[in-house]
Structures are given as C-alpha cells and as structure tokens.
N, C-alpha and C. Protein backbone atom coordinates (compact mmCIF):
# COMPACT_ATOMS: atom_id res chain seq x y z
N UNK A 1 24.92 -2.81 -11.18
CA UNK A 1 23.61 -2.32 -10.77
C UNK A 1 22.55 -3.06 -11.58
N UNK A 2 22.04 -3.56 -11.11
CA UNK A 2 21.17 -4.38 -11.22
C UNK A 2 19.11 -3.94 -11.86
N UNK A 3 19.20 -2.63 -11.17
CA UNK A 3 17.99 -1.83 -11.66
C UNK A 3 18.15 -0.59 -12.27
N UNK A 4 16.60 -0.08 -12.46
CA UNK A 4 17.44 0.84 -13.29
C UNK A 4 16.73 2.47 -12.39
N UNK A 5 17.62 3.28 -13.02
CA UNK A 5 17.24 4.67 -11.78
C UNK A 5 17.42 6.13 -13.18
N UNK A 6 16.93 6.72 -13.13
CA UNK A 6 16.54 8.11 -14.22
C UNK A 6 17.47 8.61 -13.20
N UNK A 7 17.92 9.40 -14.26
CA UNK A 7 19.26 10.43 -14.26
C UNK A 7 18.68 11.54 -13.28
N UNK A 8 17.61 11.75 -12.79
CA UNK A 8 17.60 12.99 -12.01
C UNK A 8 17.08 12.48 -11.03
N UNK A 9 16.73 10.93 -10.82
CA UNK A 9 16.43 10.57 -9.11
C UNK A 9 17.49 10.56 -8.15
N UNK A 10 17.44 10.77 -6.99
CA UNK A 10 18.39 10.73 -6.12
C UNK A 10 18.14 9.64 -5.06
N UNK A 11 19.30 9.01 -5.08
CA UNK A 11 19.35 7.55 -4.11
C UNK A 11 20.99 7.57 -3.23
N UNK A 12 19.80 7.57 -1.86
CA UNK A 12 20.66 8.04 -0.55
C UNK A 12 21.38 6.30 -0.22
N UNK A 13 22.24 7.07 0.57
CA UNK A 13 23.23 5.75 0.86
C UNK A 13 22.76 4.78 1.90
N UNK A 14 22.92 3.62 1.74
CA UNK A 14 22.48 2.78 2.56
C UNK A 14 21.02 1.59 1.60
N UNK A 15 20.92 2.37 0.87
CA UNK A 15 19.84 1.60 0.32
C UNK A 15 19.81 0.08 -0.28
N UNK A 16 18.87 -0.60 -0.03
CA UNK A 16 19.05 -1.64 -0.88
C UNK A 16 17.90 -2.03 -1.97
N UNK A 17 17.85 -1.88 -3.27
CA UNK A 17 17.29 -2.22 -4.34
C UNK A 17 17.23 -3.28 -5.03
N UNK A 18 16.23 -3.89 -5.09
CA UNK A 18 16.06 -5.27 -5.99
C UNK A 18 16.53 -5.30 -7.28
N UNK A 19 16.18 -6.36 -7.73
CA UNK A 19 16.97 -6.46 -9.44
C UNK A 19 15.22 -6.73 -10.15
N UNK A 20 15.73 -5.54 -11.09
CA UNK A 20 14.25 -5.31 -12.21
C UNK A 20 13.39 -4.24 -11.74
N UNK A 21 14.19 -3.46 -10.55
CA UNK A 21 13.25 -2.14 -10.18
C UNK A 21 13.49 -1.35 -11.14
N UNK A 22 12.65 -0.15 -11.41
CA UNK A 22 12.70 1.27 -11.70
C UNK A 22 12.36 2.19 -11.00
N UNK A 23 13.11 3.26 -10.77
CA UNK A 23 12.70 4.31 -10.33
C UNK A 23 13.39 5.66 -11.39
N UNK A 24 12.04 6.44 -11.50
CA UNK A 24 11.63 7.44 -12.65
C UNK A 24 12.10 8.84 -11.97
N UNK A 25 11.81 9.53 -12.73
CA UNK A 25 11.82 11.18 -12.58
C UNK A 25 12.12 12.02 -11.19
N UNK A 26 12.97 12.55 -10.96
CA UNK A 26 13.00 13.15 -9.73
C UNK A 26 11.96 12.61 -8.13
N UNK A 27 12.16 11.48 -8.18
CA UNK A 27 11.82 10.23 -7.39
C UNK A 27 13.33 10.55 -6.36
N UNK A 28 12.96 10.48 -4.74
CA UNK A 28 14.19 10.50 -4.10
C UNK A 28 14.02 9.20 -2.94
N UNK A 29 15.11 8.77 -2.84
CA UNK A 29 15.23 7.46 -2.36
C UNK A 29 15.79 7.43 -0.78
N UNK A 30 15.58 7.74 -0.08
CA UNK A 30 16.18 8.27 1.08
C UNK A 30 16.94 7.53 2.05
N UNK A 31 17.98 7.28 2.94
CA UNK A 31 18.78 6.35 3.43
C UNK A 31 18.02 5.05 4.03
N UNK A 32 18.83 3.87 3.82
CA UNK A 32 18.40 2.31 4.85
C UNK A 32 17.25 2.64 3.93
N UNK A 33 16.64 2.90 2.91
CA UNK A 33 15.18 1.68 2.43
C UNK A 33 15.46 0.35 1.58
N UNK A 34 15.13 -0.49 2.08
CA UNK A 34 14.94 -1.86 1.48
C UNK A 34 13.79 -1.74 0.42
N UNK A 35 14.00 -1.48 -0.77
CA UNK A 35 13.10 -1.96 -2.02
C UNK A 35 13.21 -3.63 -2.79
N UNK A 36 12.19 -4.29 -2.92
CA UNK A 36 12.60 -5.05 -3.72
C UNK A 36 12.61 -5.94 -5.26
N UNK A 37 12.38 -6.91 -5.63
CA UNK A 37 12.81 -7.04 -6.82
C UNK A 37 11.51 -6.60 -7.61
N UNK A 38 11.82 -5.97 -9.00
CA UNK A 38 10.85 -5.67 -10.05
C UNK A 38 9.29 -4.70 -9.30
N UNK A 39 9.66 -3.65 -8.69
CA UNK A 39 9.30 -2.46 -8.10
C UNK A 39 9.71 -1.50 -9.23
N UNK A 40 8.02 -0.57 -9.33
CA UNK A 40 8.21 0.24 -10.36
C UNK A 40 7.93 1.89 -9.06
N UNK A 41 9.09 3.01 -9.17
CA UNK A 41 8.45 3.67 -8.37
C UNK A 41 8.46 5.18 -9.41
N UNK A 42 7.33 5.45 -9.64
CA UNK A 42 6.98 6.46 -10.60
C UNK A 42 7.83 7.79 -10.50
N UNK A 43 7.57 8.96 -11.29
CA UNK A 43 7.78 10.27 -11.04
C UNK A 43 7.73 10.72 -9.68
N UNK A 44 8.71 11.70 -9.17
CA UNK A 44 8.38 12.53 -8.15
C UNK A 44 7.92 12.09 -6.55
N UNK A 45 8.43 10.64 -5.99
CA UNK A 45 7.87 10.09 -5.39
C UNK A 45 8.81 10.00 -4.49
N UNK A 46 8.23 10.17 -3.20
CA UNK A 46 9.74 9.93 -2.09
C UNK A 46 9.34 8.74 -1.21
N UNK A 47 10.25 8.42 -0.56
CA UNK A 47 10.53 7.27 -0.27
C UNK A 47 11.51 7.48 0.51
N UNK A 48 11.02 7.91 1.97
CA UNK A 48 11.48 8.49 3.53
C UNK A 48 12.31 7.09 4.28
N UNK A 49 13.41 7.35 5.06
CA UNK A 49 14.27 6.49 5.66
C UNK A 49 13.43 5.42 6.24
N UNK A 50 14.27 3.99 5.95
CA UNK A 50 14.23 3.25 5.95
C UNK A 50 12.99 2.24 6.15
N UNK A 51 11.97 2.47 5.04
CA UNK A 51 10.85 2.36 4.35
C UNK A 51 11.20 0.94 3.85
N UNK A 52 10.45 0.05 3.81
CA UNK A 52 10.68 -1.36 2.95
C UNK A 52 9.54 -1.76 2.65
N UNK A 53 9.50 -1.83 1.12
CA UNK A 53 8.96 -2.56 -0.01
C UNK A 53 9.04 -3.54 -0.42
N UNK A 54 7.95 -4.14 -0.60
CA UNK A 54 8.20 -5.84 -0.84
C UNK A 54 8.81 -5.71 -2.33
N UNK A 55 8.55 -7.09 -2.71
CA UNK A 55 8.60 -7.58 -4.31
C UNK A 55 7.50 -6.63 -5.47
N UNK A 56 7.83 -6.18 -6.71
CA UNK A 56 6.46 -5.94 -7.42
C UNK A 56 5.64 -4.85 -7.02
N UNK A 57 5.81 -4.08 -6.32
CA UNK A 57 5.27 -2.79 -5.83
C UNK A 57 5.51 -1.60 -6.67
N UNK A 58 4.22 -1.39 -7.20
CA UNK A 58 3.92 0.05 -8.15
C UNK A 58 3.47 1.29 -7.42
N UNK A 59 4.38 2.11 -7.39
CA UNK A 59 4.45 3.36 -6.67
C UNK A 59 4.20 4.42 -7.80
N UNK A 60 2.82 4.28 -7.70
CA UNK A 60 2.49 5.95 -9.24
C UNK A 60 3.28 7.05 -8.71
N UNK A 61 2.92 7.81 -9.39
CA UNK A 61 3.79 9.55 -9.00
C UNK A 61 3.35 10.08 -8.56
N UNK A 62 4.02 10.82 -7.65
CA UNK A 62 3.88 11.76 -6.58
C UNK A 62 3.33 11.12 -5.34
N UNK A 63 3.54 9.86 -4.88
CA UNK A 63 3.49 9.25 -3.65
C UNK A 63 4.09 9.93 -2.74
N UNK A 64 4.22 10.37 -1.52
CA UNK A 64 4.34 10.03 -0.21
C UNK A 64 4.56 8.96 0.71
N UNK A 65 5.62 8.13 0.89
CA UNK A 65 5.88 7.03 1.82
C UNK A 65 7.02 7.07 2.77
N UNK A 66 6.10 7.86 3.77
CA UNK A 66 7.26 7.83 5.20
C UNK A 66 7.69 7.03 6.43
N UNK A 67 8.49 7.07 6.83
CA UNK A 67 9.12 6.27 7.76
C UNK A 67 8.34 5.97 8.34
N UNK A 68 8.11 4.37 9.03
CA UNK A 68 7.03 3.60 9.69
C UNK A 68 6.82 2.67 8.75
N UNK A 69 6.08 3.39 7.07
CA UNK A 69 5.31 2.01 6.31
C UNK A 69 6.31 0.84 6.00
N UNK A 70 5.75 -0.49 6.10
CA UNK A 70 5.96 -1.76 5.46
C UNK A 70 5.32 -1.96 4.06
N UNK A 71 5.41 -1.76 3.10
CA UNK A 71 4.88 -2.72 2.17
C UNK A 71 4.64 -4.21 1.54
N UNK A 72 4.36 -4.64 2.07
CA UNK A 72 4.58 -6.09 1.33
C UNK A 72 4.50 -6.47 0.00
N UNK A 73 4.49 -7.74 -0.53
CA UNK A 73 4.67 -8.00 -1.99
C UNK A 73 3.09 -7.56 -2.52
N UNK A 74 3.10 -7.05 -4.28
CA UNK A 74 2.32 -7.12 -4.64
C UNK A 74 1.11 -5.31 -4.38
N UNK A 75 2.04 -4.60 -3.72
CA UNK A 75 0.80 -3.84 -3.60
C UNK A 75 1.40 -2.50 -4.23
N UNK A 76 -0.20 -1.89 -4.89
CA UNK A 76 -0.51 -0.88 -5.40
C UNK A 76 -0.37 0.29 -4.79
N UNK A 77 -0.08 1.39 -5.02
CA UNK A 77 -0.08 2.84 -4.44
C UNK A 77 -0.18 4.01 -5.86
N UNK A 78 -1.60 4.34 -5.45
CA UNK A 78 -2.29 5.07 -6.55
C UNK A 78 -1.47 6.17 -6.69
N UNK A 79 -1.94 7.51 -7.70
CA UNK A 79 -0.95 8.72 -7.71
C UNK A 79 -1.71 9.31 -6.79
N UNK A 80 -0.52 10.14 -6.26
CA UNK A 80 -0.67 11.38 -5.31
C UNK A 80 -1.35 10.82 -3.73
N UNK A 81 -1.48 9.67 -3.33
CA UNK A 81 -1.84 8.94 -2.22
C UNK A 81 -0.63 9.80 -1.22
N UNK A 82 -0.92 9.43 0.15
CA UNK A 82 0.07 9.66 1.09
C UNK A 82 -0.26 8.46 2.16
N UNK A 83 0.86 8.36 3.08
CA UNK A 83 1.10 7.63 3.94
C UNK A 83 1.43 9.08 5.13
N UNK A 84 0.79 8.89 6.28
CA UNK A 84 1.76 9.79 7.30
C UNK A 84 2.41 8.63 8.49
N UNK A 85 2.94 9.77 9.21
CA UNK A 85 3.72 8.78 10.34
C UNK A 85 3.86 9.40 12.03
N UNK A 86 2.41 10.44 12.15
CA UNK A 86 2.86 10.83 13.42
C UNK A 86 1.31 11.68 13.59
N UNK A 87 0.65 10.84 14.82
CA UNK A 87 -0.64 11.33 15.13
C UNK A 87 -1.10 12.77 15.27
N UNK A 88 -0.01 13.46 15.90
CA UNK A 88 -0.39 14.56 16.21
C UNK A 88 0.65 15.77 15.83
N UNK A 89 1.28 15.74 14.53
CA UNK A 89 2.75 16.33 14.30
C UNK A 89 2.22 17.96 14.38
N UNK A 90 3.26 18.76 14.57
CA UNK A 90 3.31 20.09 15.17
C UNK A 90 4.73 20.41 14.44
N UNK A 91 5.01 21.56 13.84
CA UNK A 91 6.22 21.81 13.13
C UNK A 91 7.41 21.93 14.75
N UNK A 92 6.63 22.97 15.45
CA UNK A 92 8.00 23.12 16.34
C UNK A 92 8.32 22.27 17.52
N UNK A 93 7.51 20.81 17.55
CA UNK A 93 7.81 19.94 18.20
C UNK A 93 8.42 18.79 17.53
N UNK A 94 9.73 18.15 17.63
CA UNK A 94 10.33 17.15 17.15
C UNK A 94 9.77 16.10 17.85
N UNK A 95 8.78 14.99 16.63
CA UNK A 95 8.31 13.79 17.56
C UNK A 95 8.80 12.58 16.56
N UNK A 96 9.93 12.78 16.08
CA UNK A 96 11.04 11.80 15.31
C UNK A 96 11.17 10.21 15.92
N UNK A 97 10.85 10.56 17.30
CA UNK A 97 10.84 8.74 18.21
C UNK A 97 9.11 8.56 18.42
N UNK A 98 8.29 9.13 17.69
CA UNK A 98 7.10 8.87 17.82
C UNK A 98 6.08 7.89 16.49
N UNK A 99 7.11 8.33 15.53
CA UNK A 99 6.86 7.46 14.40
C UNK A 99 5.87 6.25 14.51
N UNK A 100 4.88 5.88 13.72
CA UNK A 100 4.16 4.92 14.26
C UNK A 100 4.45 4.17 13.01
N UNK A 101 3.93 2.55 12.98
CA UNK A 101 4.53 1.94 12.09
C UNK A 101 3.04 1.31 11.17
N UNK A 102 3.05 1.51 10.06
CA UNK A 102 2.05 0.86 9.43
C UNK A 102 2.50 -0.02 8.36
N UNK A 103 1.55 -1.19 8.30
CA UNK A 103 1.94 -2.46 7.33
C UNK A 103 0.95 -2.65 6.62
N UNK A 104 1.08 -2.73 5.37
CA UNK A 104 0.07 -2.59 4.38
C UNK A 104 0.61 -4.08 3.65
N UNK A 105 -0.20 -4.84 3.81
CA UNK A 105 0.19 -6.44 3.92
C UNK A 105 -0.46 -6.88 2.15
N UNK A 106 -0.06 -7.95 1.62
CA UNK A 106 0.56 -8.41 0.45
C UNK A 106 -1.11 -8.07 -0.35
N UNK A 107 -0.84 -7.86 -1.96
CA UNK A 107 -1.79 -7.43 -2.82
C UNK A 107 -2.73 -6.33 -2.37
N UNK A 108 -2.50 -5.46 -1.66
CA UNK A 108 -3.43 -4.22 -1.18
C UNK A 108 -3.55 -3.52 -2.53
N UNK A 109 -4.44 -2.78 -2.95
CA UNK A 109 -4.75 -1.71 -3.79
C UNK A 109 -5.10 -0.20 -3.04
N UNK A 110 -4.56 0.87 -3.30
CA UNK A 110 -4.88 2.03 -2.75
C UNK A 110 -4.88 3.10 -4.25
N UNK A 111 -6.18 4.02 -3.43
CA UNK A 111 -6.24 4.27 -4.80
C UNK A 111 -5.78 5.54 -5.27
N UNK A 112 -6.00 6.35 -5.76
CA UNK A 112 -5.61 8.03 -6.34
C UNK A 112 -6.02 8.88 -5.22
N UNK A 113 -4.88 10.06 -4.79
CA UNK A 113 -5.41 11.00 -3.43
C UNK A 113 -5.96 10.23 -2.11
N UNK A 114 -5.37 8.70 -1.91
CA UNK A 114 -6.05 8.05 -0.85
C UNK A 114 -4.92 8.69 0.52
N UNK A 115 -5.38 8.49 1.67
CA UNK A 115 -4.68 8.85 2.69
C UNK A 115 -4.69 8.13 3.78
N UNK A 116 -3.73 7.55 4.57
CA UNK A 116 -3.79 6.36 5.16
C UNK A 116 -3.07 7.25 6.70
N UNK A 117 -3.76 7.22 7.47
CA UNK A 117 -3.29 7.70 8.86
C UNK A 117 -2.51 6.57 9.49
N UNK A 118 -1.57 6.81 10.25
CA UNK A 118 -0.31 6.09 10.57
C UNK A 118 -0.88 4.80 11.58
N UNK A 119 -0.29 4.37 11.60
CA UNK A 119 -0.46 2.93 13.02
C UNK A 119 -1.92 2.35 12.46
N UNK A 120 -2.37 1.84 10.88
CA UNK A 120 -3.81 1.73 10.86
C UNK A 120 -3.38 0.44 9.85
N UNK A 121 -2.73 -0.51 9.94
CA UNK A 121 -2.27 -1.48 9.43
C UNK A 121 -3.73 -1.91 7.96
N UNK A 122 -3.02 -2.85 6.88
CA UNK A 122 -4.55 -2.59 6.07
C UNK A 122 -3.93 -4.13 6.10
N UNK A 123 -5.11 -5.28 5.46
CA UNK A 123 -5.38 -6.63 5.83
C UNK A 123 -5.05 -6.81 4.00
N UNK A 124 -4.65 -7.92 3.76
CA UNK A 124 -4.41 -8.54 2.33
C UNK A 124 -5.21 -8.38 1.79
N UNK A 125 -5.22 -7.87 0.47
CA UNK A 125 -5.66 -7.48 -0.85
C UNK A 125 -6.90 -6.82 -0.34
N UNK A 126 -7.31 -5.87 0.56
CA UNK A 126 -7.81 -4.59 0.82
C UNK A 126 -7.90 -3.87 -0.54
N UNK A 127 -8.83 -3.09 -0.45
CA UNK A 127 -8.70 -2.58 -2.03
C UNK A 127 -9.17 -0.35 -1.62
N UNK A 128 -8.66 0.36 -1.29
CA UNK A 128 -8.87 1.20 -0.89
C UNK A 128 -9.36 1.86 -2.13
N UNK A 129 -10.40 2.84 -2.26
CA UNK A 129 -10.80 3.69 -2.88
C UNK A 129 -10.07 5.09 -3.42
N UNK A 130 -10.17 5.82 -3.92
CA UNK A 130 -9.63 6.89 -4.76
C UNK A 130 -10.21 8.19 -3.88
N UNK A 131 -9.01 8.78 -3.04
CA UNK A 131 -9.69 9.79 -2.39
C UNK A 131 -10.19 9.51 -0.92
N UNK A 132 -10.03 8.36 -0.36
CA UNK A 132 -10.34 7.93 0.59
C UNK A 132 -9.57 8.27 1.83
N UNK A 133 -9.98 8.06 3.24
CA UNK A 133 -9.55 8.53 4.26
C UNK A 133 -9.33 7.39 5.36
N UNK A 134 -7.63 6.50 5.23
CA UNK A 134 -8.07 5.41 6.40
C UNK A 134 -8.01 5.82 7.62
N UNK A 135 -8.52 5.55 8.46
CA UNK A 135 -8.36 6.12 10.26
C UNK A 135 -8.50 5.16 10.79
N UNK A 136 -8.97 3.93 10.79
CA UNK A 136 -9.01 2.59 10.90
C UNK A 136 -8.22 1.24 10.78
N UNK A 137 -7.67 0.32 11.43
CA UNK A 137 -7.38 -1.19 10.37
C UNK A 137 -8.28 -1.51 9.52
N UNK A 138 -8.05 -1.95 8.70
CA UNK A 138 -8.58 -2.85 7.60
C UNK A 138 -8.28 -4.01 7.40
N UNK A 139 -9.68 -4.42 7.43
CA UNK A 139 -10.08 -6.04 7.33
C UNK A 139 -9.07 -6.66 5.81
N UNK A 140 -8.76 -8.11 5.85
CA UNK A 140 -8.46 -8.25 4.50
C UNK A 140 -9.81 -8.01 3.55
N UNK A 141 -9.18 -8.54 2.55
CA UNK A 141 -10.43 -8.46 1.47
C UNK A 141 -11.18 -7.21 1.23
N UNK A 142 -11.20 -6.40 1.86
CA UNK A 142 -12.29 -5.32 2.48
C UNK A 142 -12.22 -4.35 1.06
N UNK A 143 -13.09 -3.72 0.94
CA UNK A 143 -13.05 -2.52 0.22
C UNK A 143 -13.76 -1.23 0.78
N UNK A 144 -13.18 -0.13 0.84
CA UNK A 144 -13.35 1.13 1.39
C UNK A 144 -13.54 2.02 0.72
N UNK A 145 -14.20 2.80 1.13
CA UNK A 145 -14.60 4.36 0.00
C UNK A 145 -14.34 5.65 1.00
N UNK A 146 -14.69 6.92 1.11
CA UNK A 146 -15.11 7.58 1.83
C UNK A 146 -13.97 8.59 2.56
N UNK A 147 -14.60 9.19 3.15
CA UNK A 147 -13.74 10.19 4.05
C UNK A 147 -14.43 10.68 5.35
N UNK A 148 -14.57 9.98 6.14
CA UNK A 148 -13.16 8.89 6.54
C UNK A 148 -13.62 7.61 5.61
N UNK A 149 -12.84 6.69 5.51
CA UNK A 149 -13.00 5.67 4.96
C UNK A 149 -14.34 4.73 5.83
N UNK A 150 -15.34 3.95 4.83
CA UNK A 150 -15.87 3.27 5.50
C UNK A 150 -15.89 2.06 4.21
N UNK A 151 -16.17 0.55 5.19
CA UNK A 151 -16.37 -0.23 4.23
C UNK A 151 -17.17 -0.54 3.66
N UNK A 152 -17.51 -1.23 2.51
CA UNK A 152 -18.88 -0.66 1.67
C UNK A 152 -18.85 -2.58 0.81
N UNK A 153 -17.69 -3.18 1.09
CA UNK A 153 -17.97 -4.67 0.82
C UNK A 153 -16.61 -5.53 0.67
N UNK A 154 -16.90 -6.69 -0.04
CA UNK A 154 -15.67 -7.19 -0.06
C UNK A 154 -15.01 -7.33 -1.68
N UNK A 155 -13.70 -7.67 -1.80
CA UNK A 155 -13.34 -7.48 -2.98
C UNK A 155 -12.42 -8.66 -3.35
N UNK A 156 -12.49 -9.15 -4.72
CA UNK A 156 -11.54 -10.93 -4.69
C UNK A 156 -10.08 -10.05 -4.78
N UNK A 157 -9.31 -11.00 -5.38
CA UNK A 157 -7.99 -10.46 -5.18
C UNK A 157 -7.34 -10.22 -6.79
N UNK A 158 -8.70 -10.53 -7.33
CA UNK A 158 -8.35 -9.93 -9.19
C UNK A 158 -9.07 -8.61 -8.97
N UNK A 159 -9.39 -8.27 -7.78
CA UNK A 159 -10.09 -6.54 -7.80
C UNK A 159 -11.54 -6.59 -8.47
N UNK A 160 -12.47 -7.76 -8.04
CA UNK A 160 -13.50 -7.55 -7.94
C UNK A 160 -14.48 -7.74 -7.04
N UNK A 161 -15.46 -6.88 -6.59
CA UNK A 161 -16.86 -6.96 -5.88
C UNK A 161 -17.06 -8.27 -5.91
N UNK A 162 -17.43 -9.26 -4.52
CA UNK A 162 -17.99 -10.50 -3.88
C UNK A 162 -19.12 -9.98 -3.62
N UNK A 163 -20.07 -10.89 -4.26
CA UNK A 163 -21.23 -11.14 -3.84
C UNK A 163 -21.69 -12.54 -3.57
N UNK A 164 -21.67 -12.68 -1.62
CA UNK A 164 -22.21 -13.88 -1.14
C UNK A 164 -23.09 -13.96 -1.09
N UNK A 165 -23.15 -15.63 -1.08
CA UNK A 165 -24.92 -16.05 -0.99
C UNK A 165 -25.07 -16.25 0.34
N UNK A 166 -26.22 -16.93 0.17
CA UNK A 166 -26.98 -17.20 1.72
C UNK A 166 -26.21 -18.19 2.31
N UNK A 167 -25.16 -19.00 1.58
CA UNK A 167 -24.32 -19.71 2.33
C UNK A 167 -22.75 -19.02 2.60
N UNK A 168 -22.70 -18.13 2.57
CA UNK A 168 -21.28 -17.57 2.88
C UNK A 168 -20.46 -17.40 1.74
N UNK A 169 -20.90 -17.86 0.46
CA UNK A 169 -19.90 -17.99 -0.27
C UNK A 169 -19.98 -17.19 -1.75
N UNK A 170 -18.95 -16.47 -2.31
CA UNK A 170 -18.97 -16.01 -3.44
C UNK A 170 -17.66 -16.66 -4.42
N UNK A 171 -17.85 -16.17 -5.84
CA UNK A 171 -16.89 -16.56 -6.44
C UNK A 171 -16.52 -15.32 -7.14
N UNK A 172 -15.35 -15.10 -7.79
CA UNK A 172 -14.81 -13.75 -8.31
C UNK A 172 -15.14 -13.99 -9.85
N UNK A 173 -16.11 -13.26 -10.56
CA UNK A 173 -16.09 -13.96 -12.21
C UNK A 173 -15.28 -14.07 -13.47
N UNK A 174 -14.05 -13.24 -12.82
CA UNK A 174 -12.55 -13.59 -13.52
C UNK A 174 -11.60 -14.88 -13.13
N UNK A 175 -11.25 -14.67 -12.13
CA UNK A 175 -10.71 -16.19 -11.96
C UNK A 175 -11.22 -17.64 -11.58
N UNK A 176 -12.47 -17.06 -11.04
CA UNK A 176 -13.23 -18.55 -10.55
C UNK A 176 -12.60 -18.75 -9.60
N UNK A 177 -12.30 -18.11 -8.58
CA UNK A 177 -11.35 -18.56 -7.04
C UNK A 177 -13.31 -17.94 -6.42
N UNK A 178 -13.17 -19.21 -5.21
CA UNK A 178 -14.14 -19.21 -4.35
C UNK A 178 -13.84 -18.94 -3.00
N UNK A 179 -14.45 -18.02 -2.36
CA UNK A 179 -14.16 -17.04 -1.02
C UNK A 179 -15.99 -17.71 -0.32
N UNK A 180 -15.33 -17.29 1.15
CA UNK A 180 -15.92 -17.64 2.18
C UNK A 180 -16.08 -16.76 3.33
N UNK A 181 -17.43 -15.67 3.26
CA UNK A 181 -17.87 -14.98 4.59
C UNK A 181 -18.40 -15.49 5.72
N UNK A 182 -17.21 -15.36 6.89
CA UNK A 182 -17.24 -16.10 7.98
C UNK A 182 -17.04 -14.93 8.99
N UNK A 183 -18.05 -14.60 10.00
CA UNK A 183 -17.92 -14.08 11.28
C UNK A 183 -16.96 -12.59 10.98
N UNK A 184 -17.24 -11.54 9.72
CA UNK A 184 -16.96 -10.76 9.30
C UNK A 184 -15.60 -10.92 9.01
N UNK A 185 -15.45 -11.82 8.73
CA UNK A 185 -13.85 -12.21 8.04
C UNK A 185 -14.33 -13.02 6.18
N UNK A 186 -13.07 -12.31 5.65
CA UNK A 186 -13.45 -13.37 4.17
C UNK A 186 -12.21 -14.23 4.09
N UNK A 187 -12.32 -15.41 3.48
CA UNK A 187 -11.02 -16.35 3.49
C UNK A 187 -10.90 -16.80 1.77
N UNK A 188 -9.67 -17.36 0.98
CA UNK A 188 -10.24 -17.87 -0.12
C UNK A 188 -10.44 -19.54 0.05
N UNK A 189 -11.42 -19.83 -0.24
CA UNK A 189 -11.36 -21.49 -0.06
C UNK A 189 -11.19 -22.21 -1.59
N UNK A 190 -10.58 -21.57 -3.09
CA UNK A 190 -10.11 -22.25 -3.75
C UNK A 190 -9.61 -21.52 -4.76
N UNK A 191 -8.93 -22.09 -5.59
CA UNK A 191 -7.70 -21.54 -6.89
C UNK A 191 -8.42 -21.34 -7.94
C-alpha cells in the first residue's frame, strides 16, 4: 500500500488510490473511486461511488463529493463545501439514473461552505468564494462570490485578482505570468 489511510477511515472495494495520498479521520471512501497520486482527503469526508480525483487534490473536512463529480489535477475543496448530484431529489423517489455529472477542471479553488449544484461544470483555476452558491458554469479564471454565485472578476492561477488594462492585459504580482481579456474569456499569454 502505497498511501496512507487513518485507522478509522473506511475504504470500499474497488477503489483505486494513488501513491502519496492521505486520507484522515473517519473519511469514507466508497466503491470504484479513482483517487490519485499525493491527494490529501481531510477528516470526515465522503467520497460517494465512483468519484475520480485527479493528482494533488486537497479535500478539507467534512466535504461532500457525490457521484457525478470529476476532479481534475490540482484542485482545492474548502471545509464543509458540498457537491450535489440530482436537480430535483425527493427522498421517496429513486432518481439514482438521474445523476448529473460535474467537472471541476484542473487548479479550481472552492472555498469554505461553498455549494456547487450538479451538471454546472467550473472552467480552470476558477476560484470560488467561501459560502458561495454555483447554479451556473464557470468561466475559467473567473472568480465568484455570492448566493447564488455571481462573478465579481478574474483571478491568476497563484489566486490573485487581475487587473486589465485598456489593452486586455494584466499580470499576476506574484509570478509575473501575463493574462489576456479577450471577448469575456481570459487566456495566459506567458510563464
């Protein structure tokens, strides 16, 4: 075994786990999820059938991640956030083949108590707010606040506020990578 797992998480059969994960405290792992390498998944956090996690994915405690989400490499999931997976769920109706699928695509940030409504895919290194409400796709780059979520600007991919000029262009003042606002899209145009 290759990662490492706390004595009181439970990990259902079928799973496959990267090498250099952790998973903490009464954390339950539920059948067919693909996790992968050097994934930290906190306290108390479930992790519903066959769920896949990229590379490097920090799952604080007490997450919620049910059947449908994709994670890709690199992304954040604040504490106590949820993911759902069914527009209109009703206890005494089984809508188990209704599952909708959401992909939360590479370096996303989501933040504390955020809530992401199902089938609302979020765009690369998206940076969701703390408490927020998605009902929407999300643009890459984008940053969101609100309930429901609205966007409020763009964000580099070291997790800071872009501010473009009159020519389209900002730079992030940590890394010096230069981004480009084009036709409500942001792109990076350098390293």
């Amino acid at each position: 075994m290759s990662y490492f797992s706390h004595e009181t998480a439970v990990i259902d059969e079928g799973c496959q786990i990267g090498d250099g994960t952790k998973i903490w405290h009464f954390s339950h792992i539920m059948p067919n999820c693909k996790i992968g390498n050097n994934c930290n998944i906190g306290q108390n956090v479930v992790v519903s059938p066959e769920v896949i996690l990229g590379n490097n994915v920090k799952v604080q405690n007490n997450v919620s991640i049910y059947t449908g989400v994709i994670c890709e490499d690199d992304v954040f999931l604040g504490p106590s956030m949820v993911f759902t997976n069914v527009i209109n769920p009703r206890s005494a109706i089984n809508r188990k083949n209704e599952y909708a699928k959401t992909i939360v695509r590479k370096g996303v940030s989501i933040g504390a108590n955020a809530t992401i409504v199902c089938g609302n895919n979020i765009g690369e290194f998206a940076f969701i707010g703390a408490g927020a409400v998605v009902t929407k796709e999300v643009l890459p780059y984008a940053l969101l606040v609100g309930n429901p979520a609205k966007q409020i600007g763009w964000i580099s991919e070291y997790g800071h506020r872009l501010e473009f000029n009159s020519d389209g262009e900002a730079e992030c003042f940590e890394s010096k990578e230069k981004y480009k606002l084009e036709n409500n899209r942001v792109f990076k145009i350098s390293k």
